[in-house]
PDB file of N, CA and C in Angstrom:
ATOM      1  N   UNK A   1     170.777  51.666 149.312  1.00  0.00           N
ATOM      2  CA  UNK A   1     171.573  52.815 148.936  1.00  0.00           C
ATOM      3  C   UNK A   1     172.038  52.631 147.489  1.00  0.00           C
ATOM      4  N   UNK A   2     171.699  53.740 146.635  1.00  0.00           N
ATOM      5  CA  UNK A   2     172.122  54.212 145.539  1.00  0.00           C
ATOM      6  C   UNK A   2     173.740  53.726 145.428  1.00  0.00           C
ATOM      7  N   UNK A   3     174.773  53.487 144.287  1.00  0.00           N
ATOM      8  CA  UNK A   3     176.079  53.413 144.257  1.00  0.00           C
ATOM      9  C   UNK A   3     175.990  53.442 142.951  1.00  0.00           C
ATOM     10  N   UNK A   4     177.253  54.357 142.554  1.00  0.00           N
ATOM     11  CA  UNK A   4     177.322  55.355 140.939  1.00  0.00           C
ATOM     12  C   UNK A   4     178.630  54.421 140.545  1.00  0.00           C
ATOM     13  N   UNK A   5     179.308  53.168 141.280  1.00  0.00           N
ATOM     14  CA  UNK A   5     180.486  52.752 141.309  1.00  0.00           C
ATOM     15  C   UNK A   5     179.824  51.054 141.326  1.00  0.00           C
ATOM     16  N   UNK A   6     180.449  50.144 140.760  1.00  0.00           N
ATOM     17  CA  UNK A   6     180.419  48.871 141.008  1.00  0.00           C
ATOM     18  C   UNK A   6     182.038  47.955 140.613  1.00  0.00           C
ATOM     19  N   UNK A   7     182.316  46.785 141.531  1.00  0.00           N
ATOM     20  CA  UNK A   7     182.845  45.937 141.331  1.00  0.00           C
ATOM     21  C   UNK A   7     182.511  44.991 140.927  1.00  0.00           C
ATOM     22  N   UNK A   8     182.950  44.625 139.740  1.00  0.00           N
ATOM     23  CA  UNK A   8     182.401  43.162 139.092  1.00  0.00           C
ATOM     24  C   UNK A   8     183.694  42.155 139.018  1.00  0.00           C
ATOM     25  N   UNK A   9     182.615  41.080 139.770  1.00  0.00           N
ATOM     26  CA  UNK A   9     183.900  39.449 139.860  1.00  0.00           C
ATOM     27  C   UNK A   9     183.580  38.788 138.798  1.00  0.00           C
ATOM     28  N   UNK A  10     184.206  38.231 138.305  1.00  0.00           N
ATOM     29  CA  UNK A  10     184.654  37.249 137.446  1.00  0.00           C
ATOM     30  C   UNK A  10     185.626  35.960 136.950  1.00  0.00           C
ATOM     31  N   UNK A  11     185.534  35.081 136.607  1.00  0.00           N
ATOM     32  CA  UNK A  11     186.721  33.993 136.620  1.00  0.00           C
ATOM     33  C   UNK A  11     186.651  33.765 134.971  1.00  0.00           C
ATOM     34  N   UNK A  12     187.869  33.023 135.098  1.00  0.00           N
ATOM     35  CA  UNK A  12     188.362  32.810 133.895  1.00  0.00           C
ATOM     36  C   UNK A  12     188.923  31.699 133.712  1.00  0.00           C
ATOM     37  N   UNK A  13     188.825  30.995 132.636  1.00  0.00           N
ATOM     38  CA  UNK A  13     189.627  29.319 132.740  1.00  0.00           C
ATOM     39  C   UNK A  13     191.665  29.366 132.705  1.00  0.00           C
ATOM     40  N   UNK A  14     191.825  30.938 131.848  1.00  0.00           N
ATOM     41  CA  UNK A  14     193.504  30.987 132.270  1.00  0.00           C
ATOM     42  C   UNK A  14     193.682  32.429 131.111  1.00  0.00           C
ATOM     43  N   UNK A  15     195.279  32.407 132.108  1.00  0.00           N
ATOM     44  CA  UNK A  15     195.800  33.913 132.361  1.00  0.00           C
ATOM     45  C   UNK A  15     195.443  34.688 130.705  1.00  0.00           C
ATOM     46  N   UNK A  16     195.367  33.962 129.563  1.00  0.00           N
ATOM     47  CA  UNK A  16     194.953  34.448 128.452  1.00  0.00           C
ATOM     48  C   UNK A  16     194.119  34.780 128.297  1.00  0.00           C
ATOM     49  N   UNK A  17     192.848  34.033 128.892  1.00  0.00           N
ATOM     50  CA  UNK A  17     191.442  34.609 128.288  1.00  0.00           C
ATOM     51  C   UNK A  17     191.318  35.681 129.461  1.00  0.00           C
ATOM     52  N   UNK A  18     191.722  35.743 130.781  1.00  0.00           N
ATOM     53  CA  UNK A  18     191.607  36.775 131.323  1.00  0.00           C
ATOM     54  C   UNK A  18     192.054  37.947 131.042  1.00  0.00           C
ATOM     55  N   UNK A  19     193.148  38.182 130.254  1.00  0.00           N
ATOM     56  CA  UNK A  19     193.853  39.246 129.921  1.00  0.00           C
ATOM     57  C   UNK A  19     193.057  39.755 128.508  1.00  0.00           C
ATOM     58  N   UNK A  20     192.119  39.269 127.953  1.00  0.00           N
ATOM     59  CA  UNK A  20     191.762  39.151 126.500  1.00  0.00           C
ATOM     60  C   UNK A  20     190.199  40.274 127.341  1.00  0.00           C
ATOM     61  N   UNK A  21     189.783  39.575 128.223  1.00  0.00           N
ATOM     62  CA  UNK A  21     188.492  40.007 128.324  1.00  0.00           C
ATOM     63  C   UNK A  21     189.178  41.421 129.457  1.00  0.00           C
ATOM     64  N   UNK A  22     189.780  41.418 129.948  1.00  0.00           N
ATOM     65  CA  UNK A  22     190.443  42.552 131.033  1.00  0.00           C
ATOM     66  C   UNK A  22     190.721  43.985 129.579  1.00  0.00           C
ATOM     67  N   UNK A  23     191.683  43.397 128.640  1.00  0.00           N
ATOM     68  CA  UNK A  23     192.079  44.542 127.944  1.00  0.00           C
ATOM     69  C   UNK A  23     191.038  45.161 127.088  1.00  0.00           C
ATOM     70  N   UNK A  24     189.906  44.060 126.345  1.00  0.00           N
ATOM     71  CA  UNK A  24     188.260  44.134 126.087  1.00  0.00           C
ATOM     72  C   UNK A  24     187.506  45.316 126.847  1.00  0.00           C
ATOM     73  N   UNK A  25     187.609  45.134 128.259  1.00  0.00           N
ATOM     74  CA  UNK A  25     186.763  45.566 128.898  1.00  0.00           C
ATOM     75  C   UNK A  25     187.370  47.458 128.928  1.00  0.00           C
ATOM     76  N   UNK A  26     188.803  47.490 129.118  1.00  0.00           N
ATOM     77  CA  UNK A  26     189.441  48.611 129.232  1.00  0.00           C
ATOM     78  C   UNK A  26     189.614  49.474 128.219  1.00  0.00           C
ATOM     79  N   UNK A  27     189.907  48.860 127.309  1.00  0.00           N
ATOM     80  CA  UNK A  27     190.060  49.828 125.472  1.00  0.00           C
ATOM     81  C   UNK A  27     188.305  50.072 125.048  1.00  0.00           C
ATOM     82  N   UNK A  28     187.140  49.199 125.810  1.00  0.00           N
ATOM     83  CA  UNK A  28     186.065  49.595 125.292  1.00  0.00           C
ATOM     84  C   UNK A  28     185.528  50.585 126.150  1.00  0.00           C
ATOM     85  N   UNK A  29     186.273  50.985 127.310  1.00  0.00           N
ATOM     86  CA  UNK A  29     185.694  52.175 127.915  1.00  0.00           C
ATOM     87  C   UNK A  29     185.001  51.554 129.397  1.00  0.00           C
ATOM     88  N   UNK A  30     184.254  49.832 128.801  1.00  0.00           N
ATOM     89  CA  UNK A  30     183.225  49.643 130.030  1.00  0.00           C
ATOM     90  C   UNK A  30     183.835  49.060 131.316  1.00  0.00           C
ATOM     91  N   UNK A  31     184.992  49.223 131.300  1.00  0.00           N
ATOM     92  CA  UNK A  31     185.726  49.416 133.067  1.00  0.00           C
ATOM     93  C   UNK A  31     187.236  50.476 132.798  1.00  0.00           C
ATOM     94  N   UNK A  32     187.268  50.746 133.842  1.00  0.00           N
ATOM     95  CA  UNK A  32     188.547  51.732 134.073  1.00  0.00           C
ATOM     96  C   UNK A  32     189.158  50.899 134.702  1.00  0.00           C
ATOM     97  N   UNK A  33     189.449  49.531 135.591  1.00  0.00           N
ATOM     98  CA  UNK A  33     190.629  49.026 135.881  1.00  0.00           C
ATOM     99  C   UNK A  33     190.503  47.827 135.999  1.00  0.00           C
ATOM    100  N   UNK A  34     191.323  46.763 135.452  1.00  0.00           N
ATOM    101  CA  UNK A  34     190.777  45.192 135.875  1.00  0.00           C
ATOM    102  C   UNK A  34     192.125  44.742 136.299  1.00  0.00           C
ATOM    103  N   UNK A  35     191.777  44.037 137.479  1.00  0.00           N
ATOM    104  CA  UNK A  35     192.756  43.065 138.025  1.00  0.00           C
ATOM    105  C   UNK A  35     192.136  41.851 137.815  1.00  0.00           C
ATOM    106  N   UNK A  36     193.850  41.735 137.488  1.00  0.00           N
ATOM    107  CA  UNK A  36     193.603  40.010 137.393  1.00  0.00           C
ATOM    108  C   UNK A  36     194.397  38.984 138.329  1.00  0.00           C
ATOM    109  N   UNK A  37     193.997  38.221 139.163  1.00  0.00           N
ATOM    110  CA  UNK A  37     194.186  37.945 140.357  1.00  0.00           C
ATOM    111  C   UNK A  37     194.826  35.989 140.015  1.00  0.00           C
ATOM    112  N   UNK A  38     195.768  35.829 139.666  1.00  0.00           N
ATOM    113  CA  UNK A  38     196.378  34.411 139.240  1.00  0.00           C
ATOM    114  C   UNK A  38     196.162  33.743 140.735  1.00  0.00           C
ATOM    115  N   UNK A  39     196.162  32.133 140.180  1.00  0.00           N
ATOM    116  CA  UNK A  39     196.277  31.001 141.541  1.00  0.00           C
ATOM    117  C   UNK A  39     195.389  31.258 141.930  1.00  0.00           C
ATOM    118  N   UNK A  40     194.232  30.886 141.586  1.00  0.00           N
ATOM    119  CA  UNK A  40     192.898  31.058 142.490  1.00  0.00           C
ATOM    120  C   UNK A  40     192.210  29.500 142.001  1.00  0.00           C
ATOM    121  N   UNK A  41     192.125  29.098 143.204  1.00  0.00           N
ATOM    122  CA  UNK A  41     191.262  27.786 143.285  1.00  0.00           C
ATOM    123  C   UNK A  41     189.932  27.866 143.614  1.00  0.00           C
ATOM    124  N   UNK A  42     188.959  27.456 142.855  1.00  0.00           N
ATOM    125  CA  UNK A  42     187.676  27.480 142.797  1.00  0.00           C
ATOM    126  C   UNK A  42     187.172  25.957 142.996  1.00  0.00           C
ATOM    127  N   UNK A  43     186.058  25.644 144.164  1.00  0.00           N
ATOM    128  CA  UNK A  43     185.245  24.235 144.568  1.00  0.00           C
ATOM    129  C   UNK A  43     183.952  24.596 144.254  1.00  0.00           C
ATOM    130  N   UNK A  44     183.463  24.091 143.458  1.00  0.00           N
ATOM    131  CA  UNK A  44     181.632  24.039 143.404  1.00  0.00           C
ATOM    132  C   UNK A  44     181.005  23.072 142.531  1.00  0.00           C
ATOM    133  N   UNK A  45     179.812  23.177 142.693  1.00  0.00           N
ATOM    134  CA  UNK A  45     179.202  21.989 141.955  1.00  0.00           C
ATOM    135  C   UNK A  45     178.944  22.702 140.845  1.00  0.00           C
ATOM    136  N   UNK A  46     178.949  21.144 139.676  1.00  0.00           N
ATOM    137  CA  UNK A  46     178.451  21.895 138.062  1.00  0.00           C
ATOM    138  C   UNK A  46     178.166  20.469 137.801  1.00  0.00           C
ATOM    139  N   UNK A  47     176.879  20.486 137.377  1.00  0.00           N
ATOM    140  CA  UNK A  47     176.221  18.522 136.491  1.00  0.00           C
ATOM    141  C   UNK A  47     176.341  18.146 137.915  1.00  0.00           C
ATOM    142  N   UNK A  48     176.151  18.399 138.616  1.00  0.00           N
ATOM    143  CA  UNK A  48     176.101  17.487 139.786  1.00  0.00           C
ATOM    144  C   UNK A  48     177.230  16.706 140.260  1.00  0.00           C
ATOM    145  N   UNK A  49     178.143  17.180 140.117  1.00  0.00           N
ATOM    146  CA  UNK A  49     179.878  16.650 140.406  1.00  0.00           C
ATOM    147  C   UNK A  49     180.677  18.020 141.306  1.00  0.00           C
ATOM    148  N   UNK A  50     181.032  17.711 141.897  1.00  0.00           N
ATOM    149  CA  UNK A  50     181.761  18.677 142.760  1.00  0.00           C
ATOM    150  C   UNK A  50     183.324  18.705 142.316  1.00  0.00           C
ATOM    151  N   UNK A  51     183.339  20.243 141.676  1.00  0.00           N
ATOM    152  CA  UNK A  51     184.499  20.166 140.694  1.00  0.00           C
ATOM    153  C   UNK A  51     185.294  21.452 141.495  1.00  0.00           C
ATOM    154  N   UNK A  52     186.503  21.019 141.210  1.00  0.00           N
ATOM    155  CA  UNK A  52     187.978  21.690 141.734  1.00  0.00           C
ATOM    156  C   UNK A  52     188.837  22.323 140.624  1.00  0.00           C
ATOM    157  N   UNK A  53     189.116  23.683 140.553  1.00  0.00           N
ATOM    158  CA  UNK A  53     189.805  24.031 139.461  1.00  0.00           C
ATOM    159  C   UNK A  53     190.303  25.372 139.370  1.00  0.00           C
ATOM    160  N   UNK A  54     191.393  25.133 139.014  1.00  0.00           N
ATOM    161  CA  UNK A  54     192.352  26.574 138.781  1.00  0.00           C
ATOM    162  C   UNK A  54     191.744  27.359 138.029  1.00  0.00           C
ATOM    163  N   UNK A  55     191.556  28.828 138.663  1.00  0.00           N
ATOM    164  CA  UNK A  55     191.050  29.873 137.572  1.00  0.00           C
ATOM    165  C   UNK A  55     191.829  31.190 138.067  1.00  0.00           C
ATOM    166  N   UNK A  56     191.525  31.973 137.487  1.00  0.00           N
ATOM    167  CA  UNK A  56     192.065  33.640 137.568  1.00  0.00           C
ATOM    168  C   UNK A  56     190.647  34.432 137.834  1.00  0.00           C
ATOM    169  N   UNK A  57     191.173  35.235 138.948  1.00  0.00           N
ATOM    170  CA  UNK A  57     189.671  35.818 139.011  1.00  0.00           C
ATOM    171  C   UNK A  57     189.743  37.038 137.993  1.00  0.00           C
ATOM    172  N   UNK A  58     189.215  37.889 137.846  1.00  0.00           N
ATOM    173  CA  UNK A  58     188.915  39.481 137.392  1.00  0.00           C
ATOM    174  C   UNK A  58     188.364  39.901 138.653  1.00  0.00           C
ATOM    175  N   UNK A  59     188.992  40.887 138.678  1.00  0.00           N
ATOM    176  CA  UNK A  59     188.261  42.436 139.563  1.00  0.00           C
ATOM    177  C   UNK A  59     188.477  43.686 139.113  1.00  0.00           C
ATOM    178  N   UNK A  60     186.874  43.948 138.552  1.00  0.00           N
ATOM    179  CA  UNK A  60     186.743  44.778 137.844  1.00  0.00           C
ATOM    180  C   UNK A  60     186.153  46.269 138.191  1.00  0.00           C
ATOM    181  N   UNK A  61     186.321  47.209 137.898  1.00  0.00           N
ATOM    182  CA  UNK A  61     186.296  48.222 138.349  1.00  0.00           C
ATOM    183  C   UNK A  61     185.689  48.836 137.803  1.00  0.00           C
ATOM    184  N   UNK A  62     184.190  49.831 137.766  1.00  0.00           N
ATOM    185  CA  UNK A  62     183.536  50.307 136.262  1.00  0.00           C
ATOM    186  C   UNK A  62     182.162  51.358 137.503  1.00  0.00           C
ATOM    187  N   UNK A  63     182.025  51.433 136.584  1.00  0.00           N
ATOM    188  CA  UNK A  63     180.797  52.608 137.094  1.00  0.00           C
ATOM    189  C   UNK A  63     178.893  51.627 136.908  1.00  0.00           C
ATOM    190  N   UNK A  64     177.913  51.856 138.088  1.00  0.00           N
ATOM    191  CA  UNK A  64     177.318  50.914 138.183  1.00  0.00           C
ATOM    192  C   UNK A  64     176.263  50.905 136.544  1.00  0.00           C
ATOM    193  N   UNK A  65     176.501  51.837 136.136  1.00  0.00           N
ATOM    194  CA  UNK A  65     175.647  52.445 134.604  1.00  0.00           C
ATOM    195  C   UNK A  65     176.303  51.443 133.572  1.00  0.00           C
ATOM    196  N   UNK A  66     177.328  51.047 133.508  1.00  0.00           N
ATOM    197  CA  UNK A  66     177.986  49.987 132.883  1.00  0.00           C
ATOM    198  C   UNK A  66     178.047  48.562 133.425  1.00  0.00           C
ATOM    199  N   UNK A  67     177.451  48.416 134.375  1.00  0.00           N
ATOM    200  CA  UNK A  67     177.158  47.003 134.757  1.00  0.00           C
ATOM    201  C   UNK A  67     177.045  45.767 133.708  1.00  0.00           C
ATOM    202  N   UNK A  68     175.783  45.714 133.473  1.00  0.00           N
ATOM    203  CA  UNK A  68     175.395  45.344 132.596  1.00  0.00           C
ATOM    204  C   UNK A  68     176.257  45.321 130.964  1.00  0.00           C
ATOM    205  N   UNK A  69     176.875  46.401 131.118  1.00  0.00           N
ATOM    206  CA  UNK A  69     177.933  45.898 129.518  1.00  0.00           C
ATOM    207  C   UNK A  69     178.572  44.802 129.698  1.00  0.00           C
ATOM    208  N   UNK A  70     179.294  45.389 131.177  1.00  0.00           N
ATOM    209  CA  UNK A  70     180.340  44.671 131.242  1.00  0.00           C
ATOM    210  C   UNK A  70     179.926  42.620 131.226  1.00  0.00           C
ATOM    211  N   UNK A  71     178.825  42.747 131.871  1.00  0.00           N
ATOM    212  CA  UNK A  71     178.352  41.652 131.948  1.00  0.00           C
ATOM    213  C   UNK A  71     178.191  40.885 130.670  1.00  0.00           C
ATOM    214  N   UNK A  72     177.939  41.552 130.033  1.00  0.00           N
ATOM    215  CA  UNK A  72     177.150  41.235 128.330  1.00  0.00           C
ATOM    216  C   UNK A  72     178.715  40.912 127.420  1.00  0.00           C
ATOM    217  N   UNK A  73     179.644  41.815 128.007  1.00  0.00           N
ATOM    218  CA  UNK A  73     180.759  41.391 127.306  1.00  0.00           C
ATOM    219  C   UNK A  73     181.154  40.321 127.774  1.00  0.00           C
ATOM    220  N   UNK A  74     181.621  40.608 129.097  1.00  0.00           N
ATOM    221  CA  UNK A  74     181.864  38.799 129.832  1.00  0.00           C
ATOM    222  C   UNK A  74     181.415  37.686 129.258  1.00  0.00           C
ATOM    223  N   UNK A  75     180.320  37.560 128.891  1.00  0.00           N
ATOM    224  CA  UNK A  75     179.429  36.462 128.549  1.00  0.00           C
ATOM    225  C   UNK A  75     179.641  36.119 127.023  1.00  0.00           C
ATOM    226  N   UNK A  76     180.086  37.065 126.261  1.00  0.00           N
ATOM    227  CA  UNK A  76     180.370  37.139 124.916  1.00  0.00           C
ATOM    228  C   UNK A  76     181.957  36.428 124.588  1.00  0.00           C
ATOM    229  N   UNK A  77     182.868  37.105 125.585  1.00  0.00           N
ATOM    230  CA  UNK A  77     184.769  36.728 125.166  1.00  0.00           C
ATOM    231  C   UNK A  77     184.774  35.303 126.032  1.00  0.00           C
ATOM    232  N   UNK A  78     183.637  34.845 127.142  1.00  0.00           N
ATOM    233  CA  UNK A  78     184.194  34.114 127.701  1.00  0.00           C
ATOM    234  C   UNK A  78     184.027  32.312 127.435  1.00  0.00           C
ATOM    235  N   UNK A  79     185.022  31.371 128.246  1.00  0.00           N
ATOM    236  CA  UNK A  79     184.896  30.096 127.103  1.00  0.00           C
ATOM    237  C   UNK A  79     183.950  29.180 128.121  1.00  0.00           C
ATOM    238  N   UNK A  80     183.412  30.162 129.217  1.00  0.00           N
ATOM    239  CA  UNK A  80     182.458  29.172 130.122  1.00  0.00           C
ATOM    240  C   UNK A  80     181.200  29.082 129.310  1.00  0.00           C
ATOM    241  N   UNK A  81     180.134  28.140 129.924  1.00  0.00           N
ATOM    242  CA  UNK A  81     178.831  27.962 129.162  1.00  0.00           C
ATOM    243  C   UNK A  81     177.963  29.022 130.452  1.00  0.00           C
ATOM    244  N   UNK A  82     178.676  28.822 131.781  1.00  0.00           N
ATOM    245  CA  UNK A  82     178.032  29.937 132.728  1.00  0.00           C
ATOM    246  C   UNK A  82     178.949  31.099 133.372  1.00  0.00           C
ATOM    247  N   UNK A  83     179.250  32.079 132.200  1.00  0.00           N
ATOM    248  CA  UNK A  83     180.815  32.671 133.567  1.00  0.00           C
ATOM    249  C   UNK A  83     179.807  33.638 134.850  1.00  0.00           C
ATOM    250  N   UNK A  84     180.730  33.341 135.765  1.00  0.00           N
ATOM    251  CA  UNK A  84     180.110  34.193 136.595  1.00  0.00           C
ATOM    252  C   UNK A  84     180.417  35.476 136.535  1.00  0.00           C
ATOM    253  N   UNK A  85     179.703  36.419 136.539  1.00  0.00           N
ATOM    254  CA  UNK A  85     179.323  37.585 136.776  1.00  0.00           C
ATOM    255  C   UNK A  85     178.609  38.252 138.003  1.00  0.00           C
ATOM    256  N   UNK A  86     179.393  38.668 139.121  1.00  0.00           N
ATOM    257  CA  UNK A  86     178.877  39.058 140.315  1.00  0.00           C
ATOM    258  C   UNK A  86     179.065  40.866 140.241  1.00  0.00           C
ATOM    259  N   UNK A  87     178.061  41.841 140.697  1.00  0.00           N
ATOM    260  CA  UNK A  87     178.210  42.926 140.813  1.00  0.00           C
ATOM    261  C   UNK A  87     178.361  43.241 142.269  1.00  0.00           C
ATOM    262  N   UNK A  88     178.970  43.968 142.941  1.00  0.00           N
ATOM    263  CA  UNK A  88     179.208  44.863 144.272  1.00  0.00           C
ATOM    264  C   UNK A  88     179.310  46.361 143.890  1.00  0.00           C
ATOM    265  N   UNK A  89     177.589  46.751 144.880  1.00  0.00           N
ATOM    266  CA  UNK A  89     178.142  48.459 145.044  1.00  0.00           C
ATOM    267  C   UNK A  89     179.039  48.878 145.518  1.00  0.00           C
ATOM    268  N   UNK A  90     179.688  50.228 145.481  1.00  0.00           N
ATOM    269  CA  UNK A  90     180.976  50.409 145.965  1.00  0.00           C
ATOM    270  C   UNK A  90     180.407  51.475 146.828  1.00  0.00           C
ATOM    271  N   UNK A  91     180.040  51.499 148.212  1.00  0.00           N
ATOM    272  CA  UNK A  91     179.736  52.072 149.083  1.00  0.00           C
ATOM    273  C   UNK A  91     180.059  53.228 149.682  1.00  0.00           C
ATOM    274  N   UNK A  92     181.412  53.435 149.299  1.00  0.00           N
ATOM    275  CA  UNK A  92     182.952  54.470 149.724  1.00  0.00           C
ATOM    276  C   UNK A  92     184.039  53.840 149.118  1.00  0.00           C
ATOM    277  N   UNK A  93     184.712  54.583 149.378  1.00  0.00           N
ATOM    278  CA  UNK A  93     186.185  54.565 148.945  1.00  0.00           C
ATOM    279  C   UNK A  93     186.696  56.402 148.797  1.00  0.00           C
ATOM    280  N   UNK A  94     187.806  55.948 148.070  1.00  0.00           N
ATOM    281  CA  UNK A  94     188.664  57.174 147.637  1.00  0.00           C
ATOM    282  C   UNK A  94     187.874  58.388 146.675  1.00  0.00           C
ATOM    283  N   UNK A  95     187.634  59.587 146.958  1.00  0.00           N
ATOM    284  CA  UNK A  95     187.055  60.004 146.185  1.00  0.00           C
ATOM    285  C   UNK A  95     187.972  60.676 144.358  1.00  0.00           C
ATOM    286  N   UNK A  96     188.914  60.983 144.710  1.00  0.00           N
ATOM    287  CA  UNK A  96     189.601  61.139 143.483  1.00  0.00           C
ATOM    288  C   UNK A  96     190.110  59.485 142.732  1.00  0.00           C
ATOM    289  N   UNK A  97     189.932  58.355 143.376  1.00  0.00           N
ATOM    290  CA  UNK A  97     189.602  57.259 142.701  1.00  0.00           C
ATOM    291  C   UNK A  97     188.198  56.898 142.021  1.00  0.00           C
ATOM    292  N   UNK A  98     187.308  57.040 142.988  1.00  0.00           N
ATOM    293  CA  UNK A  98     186.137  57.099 142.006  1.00  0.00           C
ATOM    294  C   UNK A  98     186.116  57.748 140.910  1.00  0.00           C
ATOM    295  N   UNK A  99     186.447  59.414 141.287  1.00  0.00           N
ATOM    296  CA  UNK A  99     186.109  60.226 140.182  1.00  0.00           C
ATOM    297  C   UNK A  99     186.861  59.899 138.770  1.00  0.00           C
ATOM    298  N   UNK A 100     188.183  58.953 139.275  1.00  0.00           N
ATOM    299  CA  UNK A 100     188.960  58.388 137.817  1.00  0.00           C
ATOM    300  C   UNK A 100     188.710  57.396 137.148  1.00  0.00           C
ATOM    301  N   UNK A 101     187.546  56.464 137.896  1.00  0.00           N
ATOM    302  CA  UNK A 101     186.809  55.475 137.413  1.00  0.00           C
ATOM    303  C   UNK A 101     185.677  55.730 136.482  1.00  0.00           C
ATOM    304  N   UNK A 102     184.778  57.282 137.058  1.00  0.00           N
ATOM    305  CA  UNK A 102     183.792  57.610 136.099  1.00  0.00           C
ATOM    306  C   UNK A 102     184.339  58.245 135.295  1.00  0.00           C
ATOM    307  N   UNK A 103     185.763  58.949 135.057  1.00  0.00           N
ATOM    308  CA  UNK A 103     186.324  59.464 133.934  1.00  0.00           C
ATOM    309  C   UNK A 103     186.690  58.555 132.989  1.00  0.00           C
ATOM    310  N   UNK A 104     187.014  57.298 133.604  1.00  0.00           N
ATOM    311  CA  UNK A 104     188.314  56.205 132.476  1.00  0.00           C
ATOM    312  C   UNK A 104     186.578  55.588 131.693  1.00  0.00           C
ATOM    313  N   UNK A 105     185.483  55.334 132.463  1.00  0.00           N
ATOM    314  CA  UNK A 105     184.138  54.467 131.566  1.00  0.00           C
ATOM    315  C   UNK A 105     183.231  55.355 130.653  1.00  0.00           C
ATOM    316  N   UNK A 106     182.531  54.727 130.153  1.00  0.00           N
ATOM    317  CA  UNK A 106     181.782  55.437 128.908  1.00  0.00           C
ATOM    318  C   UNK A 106     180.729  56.384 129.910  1.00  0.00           C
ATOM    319  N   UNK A 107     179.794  57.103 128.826  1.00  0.00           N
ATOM    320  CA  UNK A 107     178.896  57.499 129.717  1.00  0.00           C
ATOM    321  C   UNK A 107     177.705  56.659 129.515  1.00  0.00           C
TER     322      UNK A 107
END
């Protein structure tokens, strides 16, 4: 199934660079809402060490036609060597929320 809406996850090493790439993403048009989600503990492997570490997520809110910006920006403001970038179609929801999501992003 088609989806005109996406959620994009993201982490961040702290509450600054999240707020840097959140207000980035919002004044450039390529999301209409980012949360930023403090106290989030992240476990996974990186070099082959199983690493533990405080991050801030992003949840980002954007239309699926901007995917890809948003991604491209992520990858640009952020201080990881891999940030993650996960997309989710948005299946349903609110329809006068959507419609303020494809109003707040570029075309």
């Amino acid at each position: 199934m088609d989806s005109d809406y996406a959620v994009v996850l993201s982490t961040c090493g702290s509450k600054d660079e999240a707020e840097t790439i959140a207000g980035r993403l919002v004044r450039d048009r390529a999301a209409a809402c980012v949360n930023i989600v403090e106290n989030v503990t992240s476990i996974y492997q990186w070099q082959g060490k199983i690493e533990k570490t405080a991050e801030v997520l992003l949840v980002i809110k954007t239309r699926t036609a901007q995917a890809d910006r948003v991604a491209t920006m992520i990858k640009e403001l952020s201080s990881y060597d891999c940030p993650e970038v996960i997309v989710l179609p948005v299946t349903g929801g609110s329809a006068e929320y959507l419609q303020w999501v494809g109003g707040s992003t570029s075309e």
